[in-house]
N, C-alpha and C. Protein backbone atom coordinates (compact mmCIF):
# COMPACT_ATOMS: atom_id res chain seq x y z
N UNK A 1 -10.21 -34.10 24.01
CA UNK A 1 -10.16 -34.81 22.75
C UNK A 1 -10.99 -34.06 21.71
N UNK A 2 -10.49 -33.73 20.67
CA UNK A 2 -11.02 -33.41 19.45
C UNK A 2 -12.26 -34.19 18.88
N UNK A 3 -12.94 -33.87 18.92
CA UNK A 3 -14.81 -34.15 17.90
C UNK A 3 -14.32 -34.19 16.79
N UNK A 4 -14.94 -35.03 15.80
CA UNK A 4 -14.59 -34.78 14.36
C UNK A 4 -14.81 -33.51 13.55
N UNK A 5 -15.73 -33.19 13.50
CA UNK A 5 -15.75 -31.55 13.33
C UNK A 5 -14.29 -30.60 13.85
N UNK A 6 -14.27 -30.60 14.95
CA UNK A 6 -13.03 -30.30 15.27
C UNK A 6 -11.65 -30.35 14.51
N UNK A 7 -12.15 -31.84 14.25
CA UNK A 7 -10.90 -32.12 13.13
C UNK A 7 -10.53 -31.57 11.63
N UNK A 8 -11.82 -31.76 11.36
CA UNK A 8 -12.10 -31.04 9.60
C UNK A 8 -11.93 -29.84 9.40
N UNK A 9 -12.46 -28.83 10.47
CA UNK A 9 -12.60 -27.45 10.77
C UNK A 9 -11.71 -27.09 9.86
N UNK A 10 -10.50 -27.46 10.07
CA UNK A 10 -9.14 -26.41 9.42
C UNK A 10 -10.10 -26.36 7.19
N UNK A 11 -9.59 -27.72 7.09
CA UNK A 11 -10.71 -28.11 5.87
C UNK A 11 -11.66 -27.11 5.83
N UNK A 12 -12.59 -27.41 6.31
CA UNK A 12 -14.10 -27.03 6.03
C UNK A 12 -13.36 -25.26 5.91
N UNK A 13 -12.99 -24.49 6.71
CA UNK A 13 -12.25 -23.10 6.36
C UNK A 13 -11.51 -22.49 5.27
N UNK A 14 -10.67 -23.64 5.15
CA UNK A 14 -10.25 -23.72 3.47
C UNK A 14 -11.08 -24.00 2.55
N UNK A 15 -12.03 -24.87 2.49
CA UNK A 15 -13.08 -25.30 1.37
C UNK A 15 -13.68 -23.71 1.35
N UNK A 16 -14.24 -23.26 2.57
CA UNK A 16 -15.02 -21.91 2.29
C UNK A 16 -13.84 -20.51 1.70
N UNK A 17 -13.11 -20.60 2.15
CA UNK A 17 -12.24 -19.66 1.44
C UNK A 17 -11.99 -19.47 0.00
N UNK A 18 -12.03 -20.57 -0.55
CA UNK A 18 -11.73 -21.25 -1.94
C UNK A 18 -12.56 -20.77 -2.30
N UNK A 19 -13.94 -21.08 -1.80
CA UNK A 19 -15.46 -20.75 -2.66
C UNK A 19 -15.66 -19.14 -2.38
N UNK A 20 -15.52 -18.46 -1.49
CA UNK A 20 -15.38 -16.82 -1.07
C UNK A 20 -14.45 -16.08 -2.45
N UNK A 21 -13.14 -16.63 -2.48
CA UNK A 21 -12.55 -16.38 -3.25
C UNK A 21 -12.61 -15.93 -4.45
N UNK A 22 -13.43 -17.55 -5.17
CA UNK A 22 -13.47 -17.73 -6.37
C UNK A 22 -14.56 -17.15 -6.64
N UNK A 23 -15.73 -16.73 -5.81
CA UNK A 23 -16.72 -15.90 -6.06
C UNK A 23 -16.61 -14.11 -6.44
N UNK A 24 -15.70 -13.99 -5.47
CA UNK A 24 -15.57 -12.60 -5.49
C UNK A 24 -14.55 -12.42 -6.49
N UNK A 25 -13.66 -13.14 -7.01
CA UNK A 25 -12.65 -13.09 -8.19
C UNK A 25 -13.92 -13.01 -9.42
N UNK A 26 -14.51 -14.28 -10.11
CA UNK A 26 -15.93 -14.07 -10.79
C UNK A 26 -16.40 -12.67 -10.98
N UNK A 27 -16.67 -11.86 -9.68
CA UNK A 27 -17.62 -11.27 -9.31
C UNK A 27 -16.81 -9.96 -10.10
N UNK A 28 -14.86 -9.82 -9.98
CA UNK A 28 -14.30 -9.23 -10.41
C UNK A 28 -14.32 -8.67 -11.52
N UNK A 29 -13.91 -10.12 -12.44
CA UNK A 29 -13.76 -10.50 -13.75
C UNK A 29 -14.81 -9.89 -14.64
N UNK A 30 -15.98 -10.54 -14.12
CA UNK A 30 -16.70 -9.88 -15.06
C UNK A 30 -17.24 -8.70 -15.10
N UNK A 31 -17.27 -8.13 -14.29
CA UNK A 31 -16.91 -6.22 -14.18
C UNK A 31 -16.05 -5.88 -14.94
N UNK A 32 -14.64 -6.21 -14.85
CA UNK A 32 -13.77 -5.90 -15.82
C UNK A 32 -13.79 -5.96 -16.91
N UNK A 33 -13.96 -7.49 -17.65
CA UNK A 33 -13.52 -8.20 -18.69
C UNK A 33 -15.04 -8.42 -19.16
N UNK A 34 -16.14 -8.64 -18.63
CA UNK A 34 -16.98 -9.36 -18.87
C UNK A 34 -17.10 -10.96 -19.11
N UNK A 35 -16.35 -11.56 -18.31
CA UNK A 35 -15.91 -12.89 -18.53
C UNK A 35 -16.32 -13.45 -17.05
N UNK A 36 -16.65 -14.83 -16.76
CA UNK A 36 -17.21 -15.63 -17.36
C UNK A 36 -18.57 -15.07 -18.07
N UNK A 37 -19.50 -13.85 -17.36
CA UNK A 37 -21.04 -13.81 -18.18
C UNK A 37 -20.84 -12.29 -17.66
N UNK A 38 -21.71 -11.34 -19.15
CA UNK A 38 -21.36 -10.21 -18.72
C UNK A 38 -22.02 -9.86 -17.26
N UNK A 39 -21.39 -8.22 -16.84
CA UNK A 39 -21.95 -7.75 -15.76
C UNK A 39 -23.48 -7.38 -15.61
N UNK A 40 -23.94 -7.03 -14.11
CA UNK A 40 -25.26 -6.52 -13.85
C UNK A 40 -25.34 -5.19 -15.09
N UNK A 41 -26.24 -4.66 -16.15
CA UNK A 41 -26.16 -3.81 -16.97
C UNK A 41 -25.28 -4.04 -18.17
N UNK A 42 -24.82 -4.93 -18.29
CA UNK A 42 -24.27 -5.28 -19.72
C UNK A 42 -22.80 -4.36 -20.02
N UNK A 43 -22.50 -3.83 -19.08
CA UNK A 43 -20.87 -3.08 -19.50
C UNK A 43 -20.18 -3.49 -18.84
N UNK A 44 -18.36 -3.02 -19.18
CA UNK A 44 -17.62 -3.47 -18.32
C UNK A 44 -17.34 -2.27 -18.04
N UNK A 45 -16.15 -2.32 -16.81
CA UNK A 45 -15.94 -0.78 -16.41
C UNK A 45 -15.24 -0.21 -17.26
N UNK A 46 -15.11 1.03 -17.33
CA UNK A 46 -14.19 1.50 -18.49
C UNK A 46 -12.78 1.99 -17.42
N UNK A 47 -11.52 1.80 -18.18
CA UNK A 47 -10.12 1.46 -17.38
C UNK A 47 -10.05 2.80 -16.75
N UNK A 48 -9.92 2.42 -15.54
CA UNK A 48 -9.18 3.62 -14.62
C UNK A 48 -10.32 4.63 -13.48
N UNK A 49 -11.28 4.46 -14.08
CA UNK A 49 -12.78 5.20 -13.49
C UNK A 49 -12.95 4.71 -12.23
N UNK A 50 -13.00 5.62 -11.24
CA UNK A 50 -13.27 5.47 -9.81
C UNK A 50 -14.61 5.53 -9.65
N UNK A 51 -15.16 5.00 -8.93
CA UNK A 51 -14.80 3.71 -8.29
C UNK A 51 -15.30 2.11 -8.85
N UNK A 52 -15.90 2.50 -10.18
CA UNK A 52 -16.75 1.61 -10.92
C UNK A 52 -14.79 0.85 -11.81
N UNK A 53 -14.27 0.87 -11.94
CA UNK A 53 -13.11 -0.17 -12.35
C UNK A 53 -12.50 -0.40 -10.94
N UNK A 54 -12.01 0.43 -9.73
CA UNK A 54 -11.29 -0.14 -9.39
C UNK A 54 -11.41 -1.17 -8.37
N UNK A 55 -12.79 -1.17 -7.84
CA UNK A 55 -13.34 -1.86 -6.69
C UNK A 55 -13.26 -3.35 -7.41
N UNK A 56 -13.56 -3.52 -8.68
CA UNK A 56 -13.96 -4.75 -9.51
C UNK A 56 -12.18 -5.35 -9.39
N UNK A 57 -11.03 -4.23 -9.53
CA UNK A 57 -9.75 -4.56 -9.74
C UNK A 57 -9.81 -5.16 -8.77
N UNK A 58 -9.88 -4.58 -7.49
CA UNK A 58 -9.68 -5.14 -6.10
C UNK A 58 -10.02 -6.72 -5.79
N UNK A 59 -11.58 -6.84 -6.25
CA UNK A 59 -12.23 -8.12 -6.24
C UNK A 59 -11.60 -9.01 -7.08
N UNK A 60 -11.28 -8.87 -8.28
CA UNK A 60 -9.80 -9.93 -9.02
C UNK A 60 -9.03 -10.51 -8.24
N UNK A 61 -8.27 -9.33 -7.62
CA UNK A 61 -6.71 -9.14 -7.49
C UNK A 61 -6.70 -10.22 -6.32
N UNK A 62 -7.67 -9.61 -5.12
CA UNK A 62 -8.11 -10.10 -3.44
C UNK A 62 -8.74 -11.51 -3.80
N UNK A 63 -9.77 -11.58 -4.46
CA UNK A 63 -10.31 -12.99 -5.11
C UNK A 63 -9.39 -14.16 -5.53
N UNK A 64 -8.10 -13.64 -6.23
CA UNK A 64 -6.98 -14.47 -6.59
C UNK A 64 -6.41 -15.07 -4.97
N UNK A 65 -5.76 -13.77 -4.75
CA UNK A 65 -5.32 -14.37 -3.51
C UNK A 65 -5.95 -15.01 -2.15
N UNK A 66 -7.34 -14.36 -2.01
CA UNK A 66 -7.62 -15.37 -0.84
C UNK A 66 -8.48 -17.15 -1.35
N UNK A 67 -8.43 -17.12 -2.74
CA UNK A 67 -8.61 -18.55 -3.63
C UNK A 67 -7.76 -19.62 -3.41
N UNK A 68 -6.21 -18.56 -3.21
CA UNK A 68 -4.92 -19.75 -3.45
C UNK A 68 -4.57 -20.20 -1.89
N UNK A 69 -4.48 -18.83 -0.62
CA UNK A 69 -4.48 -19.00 0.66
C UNK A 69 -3.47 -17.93 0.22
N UNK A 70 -2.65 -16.80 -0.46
CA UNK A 70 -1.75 -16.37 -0.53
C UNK A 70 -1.81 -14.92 0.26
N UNK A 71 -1.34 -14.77 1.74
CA UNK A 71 -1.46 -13.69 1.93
C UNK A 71 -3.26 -13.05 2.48
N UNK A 72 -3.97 -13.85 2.75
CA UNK A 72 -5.08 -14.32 3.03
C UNK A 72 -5.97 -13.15 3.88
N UNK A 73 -5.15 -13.02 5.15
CA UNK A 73 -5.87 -12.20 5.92
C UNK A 73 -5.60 -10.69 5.35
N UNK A 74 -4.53 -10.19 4.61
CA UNK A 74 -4.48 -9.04 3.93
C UNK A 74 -5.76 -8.98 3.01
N UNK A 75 -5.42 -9.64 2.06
CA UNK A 75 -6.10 -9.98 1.01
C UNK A 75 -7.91 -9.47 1.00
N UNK A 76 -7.98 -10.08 2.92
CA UNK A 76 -9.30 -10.38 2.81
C UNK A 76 -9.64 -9.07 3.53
N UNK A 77 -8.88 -8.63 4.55
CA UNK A 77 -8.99 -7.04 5.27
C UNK A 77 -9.18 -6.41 3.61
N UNK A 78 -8.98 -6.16 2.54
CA UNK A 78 -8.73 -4.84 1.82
C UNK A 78 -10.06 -5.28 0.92
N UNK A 79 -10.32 -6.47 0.94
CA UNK A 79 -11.87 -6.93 0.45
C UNK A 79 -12.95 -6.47 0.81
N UNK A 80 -12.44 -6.93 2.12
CA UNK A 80 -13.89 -6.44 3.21
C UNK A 80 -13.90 -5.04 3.38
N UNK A 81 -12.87 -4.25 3.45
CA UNK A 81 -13.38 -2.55 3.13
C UNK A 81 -13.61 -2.22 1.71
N UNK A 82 -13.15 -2.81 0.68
CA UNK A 82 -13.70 -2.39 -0.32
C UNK A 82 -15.20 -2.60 -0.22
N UNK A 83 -15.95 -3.82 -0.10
CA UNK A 83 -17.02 -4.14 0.21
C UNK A 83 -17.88 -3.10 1.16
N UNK A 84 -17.63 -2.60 2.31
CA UNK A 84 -18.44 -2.18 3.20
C UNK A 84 -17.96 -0.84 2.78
N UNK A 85 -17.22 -0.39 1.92
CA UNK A 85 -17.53 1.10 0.63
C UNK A 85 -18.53 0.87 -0.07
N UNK A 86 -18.62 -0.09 -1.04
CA UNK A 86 -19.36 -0.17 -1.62
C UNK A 86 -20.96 -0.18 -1.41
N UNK A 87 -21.07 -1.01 -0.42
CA UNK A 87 -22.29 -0.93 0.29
C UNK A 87 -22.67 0.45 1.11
N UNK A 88 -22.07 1.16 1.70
CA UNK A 88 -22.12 2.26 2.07
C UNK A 88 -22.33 3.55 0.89
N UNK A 89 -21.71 3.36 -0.24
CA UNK A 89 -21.68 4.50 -1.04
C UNK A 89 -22.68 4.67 -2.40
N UNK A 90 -22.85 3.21 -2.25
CA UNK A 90 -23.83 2.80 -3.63
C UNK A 90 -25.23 2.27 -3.10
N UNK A 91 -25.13 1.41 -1.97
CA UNK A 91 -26.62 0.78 -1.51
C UNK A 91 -26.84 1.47 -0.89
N UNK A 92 -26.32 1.45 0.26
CA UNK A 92 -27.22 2.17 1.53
C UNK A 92 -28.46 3.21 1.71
N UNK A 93 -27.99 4.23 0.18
CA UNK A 93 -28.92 5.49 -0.01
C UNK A 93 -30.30 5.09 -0.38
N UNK A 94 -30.41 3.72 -1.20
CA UNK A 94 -31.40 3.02 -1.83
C UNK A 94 -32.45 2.57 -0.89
N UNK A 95 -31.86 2.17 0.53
CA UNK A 95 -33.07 1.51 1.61
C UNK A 95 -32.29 0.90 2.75
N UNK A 96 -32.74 0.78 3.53
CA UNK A 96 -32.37 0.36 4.95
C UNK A 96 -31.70 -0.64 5.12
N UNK A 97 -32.83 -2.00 4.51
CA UNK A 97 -32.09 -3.28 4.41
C UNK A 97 -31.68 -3.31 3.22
N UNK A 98 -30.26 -4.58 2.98
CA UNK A 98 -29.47 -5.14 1.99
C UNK A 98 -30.57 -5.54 0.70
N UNK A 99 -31.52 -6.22 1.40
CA UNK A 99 -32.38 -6.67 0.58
C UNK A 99 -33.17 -5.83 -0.62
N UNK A 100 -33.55 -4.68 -0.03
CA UNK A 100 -33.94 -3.72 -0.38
C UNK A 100 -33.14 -2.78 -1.29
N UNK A 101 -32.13 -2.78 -0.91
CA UNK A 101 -31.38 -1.68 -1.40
C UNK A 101 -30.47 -2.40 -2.80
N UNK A 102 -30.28 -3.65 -2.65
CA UNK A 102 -29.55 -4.28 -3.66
C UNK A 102 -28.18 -4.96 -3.26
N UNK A 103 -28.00 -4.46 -2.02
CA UNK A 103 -26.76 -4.37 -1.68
C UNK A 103 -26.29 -5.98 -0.95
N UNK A 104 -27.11 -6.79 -0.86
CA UNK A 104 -26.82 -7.76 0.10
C UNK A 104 -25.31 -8.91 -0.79
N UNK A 105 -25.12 -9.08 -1.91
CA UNK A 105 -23.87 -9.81 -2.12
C UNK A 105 -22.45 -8.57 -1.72
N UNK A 106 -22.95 -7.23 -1.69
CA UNK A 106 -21.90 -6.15 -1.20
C UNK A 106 -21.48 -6.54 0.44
N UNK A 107 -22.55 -7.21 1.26
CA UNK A 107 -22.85 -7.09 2.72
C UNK A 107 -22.51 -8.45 2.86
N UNK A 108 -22.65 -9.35 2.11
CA UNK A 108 -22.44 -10.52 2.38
C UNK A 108 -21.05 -10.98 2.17
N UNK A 109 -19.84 -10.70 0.99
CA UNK A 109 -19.18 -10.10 0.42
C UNK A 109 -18.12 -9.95 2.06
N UNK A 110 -18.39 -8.59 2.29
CA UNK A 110 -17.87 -7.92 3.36
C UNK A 110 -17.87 -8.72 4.42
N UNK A 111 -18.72 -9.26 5.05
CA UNK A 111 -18.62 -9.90 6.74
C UNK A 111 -18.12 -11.32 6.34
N UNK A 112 -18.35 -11.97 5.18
CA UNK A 112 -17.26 -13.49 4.97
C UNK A 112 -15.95 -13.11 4.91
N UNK A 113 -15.85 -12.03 4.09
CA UNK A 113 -14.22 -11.77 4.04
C UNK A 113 -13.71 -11.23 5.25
N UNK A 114 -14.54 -10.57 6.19
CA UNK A 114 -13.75 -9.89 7.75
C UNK A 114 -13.45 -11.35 7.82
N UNK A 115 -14.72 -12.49 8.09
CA UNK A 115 -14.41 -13.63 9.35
C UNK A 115 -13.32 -14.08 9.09
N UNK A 116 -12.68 -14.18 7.13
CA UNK A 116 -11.51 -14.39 7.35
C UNK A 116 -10.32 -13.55 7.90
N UNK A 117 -10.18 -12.37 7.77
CA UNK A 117 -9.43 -11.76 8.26
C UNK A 117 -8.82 -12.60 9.66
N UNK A 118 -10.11 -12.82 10.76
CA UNK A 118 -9.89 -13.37 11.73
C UNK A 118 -9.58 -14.69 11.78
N UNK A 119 -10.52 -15.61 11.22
CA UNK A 119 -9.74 -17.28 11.41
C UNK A 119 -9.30 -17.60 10.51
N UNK A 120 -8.36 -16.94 9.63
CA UNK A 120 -7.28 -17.04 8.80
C UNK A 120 -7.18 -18.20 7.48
N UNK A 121 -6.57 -19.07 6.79
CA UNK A 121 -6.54 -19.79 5.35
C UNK A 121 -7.14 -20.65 5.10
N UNK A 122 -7.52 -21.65 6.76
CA UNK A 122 -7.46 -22.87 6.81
C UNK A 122 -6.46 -23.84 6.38
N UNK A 123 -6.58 -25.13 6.30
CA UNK A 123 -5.26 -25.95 5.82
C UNK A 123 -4.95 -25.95 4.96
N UNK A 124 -5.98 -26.20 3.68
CA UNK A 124 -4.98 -26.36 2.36
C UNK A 124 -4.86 -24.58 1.51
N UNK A 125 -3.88 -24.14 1.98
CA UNK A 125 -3.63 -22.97 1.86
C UNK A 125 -1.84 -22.54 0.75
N UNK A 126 -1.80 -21.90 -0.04
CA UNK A 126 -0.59 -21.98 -0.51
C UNK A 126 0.41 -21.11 0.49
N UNK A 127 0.25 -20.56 1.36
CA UNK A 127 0.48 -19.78 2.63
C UNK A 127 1.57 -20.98 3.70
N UNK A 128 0.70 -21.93 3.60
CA UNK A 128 0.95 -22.72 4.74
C UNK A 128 2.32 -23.68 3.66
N UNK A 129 2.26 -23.76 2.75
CA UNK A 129 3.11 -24.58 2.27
C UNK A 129 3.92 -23.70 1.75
N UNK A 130 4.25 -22.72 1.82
CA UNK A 130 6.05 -21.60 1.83
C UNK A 130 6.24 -21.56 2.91
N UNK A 131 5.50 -22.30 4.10
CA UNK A 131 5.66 -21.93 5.84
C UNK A 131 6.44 -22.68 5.78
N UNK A 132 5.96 -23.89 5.75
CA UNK A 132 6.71 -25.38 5.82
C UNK A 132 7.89 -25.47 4.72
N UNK A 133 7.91 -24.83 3.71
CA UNK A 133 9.60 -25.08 3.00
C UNK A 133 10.34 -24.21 3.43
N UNK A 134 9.74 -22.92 3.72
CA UNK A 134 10.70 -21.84 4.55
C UNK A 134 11.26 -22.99 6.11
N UNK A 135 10.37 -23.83 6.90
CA UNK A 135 10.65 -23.89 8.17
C UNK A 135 12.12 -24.97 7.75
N UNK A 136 11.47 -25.71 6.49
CA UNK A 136 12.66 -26.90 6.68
C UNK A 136 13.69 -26.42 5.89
N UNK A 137 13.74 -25.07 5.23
CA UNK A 137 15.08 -24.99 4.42
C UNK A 137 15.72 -24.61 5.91
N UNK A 138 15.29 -23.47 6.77
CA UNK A 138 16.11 -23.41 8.01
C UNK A 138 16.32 -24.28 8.53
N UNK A 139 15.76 -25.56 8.95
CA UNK A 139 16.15 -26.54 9.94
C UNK A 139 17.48 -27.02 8.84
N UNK A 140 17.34 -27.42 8.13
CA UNK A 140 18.27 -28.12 7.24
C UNK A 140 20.12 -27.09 7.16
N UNK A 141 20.06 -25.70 7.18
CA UNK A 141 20.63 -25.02 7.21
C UNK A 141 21.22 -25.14 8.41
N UNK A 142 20.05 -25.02 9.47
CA UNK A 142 20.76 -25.18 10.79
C UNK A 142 21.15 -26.55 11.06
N UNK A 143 21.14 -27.66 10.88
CA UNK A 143 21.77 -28.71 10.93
C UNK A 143 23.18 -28.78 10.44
N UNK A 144 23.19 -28.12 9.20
CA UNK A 144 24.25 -28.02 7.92
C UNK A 144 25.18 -27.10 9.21
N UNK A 145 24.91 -26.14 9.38
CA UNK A 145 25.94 -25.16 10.10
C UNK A 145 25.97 -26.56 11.54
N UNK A 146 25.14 -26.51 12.37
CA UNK A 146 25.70 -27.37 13.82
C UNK A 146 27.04 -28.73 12.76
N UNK A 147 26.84 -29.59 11.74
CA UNK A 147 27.60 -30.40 11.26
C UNK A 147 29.05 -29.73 10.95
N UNK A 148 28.80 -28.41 10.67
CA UNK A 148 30.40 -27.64 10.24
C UNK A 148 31.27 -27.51 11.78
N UNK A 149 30.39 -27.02 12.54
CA UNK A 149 31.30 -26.55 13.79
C UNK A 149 31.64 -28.01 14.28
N UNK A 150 30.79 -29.26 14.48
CA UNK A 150 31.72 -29.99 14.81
C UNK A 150 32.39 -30.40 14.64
N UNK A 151 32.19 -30.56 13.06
CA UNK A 151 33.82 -31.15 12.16
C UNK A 151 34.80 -30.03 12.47
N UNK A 152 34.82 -29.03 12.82
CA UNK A 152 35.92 -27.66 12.91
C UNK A 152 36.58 -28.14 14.13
């Protein structure tokens, strides 16, 4: 028998995804755009510059989608290596620990987005609901076809 926890789990996975998401989308944005509050140093990236625009693109793009549940575990695999680049290429040289080096929302960032990789959208996911209209346009189809052959 399922514990209540047990039960919510799917929830509580989605609630954290949402918030992962919408953080690292934020975290995007205002690198880019400077929107909602400008970036760390007061600039945005300038368009096209590796790796200072496109990692921020990534964090948008991946931020959007693992926010909505769309495509989720991709989303969140190409996060989490952008992330553990970043931390590798920009912190690491700075000091040992995250703490130290600056790097810990890069590190932190990275290992939330693997765990999703692994336990995937949770329930309220936009993922899970093209599952379910994809499953019932087929059932409905396949009903529709079994109703033809018997009338035939």
């Amino acid at each position: 028998m399922l514990t209540s926890l047990e039960k919510v789990a799917p929830w509580a996975i989605g609630l954290f995804r949402i918030v992962i998401g919408f953080l690292f989308f934020c975290h995007g944005a205002s690198t880019l755009f400077g929107w909602p509050v400008a970036p760390y140093g007061g600039e945005t990236a300038a368009f096209g510059a590796w790796p200072s625009w496109w990692a921020p693109a990534i964090e948008l793009v991946g931020g959007i989608l693992v926010m909505l549940g769309l495509g989720t575990r991709v989303a969140a695999f190409i996060g989490s290596g952008a992330m553990a680049v970043a931390y590798f290429w920009k912190h690491q040289g700075d000091g040992l620990l995250p703490i130290a080096n600056e790097g810990d929302s890069a590190a932190l960032y990275c290992w939330a987005l693997f765990l999703l990789v692994f336990i995937g959208s949770g329930r309220p996911a936009l993922e899970n609901v093209l599952v379910r209209k994809r499953a019932e346009q087929s059932d409905a189809a396949a009903s529709q076809g079994s109703a033809v052959r018997t009338a035939a």
